[in-house]
Protein backbone atom coordinates (compact mmCIF):
# COMPACT_ATOMS: atom_id res chain seq x y z
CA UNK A 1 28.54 45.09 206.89
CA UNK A 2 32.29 45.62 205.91
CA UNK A 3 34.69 43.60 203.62
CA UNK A 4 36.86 40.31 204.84
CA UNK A 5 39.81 39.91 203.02
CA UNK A 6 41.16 36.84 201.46
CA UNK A 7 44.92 35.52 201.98
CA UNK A 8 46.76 36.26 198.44
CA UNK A 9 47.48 32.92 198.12
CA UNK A 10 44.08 30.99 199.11
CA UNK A 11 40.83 30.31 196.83
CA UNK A 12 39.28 27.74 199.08
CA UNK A 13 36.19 26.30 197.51
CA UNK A 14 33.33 25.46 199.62
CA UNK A 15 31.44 23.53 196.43
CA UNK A 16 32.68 20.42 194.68
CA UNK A 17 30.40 21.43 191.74
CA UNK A 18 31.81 24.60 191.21
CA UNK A 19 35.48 22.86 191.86
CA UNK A 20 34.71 20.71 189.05
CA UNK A 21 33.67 22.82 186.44
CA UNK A 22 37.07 25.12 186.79
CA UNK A 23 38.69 21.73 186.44
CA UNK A 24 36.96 20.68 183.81
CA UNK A 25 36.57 23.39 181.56
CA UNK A 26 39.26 25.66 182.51
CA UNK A 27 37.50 28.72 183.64
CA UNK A 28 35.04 28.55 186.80
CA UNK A 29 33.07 30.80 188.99
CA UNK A 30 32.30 30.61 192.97
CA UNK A 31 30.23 32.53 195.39
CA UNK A 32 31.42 33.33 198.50
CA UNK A 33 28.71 34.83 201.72
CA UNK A 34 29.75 38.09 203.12
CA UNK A 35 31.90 41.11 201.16
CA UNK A 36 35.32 40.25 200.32
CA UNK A 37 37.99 41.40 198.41
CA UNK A 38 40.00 39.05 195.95
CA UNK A 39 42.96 40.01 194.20
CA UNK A 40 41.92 40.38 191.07
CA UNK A 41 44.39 39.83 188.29
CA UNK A 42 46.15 37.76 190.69
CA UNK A 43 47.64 33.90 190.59
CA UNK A 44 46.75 32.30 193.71
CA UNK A 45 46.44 28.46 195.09
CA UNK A 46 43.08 26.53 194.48
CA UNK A 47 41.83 24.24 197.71
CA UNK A 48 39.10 21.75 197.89
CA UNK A 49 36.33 21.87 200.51
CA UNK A 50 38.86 19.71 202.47
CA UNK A 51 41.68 22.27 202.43
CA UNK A 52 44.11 19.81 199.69
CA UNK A 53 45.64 22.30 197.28
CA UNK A 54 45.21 21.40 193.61
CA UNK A 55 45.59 24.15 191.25
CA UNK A 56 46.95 27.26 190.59
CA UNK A 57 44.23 29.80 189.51
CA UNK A 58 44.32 33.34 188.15
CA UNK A 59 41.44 35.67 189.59
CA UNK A 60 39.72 36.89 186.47
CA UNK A 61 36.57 38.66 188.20
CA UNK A 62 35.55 39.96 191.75
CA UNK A 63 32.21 41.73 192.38
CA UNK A 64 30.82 41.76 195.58
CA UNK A 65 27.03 42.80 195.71
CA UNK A 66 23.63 42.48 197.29
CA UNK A 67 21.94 40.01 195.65
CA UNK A 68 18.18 39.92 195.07
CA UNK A 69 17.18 37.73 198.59
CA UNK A 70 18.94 40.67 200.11
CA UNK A 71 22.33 38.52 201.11
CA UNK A 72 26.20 39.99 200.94
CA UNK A 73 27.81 37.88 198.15
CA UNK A 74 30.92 38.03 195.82
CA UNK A 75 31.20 35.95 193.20
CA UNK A 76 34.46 35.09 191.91
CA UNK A 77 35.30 34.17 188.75
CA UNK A 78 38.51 32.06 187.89
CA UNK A 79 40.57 30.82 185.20
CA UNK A 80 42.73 27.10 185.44
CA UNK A 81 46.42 28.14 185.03
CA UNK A 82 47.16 24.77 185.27
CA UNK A 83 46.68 21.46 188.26
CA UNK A 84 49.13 20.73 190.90
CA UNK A 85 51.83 17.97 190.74
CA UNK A 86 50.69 14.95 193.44
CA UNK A 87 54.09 16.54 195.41
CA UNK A 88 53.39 20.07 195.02
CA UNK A 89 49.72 19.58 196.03
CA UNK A 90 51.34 17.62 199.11
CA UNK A 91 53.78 20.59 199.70
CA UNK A 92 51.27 23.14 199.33
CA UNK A 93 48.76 21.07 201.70
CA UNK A 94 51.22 21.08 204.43
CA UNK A 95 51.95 24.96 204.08
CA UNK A 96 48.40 25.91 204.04
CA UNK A 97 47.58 23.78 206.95
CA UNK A 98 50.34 25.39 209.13
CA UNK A 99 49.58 28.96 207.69
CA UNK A 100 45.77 29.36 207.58
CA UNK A 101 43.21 26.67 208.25
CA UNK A 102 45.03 24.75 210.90
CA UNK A 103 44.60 27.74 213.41
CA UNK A 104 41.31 29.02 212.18
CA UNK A 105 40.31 25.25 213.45
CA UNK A 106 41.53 25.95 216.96
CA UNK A 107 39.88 29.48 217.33
């Protein structure tokens, strides 16, 4: 058991649904497995399940519990500063790619 910590400027989501609704209604909530810490208070970069950047997000909520099946979960909860531009999202993209998920696919 022990905390993971996110990068300050990543909230990947694993769930279209839950992608949607911060989309769609401005504010939006996803559950991560495992402890982690998000920067609460914080303005970070919103990805899709297939790592393409398309909002900026401000963390509004971070709890990280037990739930009741006896699982490590945070839930996150967001709210929709406002989407990415088609060339900032491409920008972005590229960056994160480099930076972050492009070597956690090699290891």
């Amino acid at each position: 058991m022990g905390f993971q910590t996110e990068f300050n400027s990543v909230c990947k989501f694993k769930n279209e649904q839950e992608l949607y609704e911060l989309l769609e209604y401005g504010r939006g909530k996803m559950v991560k497995q495992g402890f982690r810490v998000f920067p609460t208070g914080q303005k970070v970069i919103a990805y899709t399940p297939d790592n393409v950047a398309v909002a900026i997000v401000k963390i509004v909520v971070s709890i990280a519990e037990i739930n009741f099946q006896g699982q490590e979960v945070t839930e996150v909860e967001m709210q929709l500063i406002r989407k990415l531009t088609q060339e900032e999202s491409r920008v972005q993209t590229a960056l994160a790619d480099e930076m972050f998920f492009g070597e956690q696919a090699q290891e």
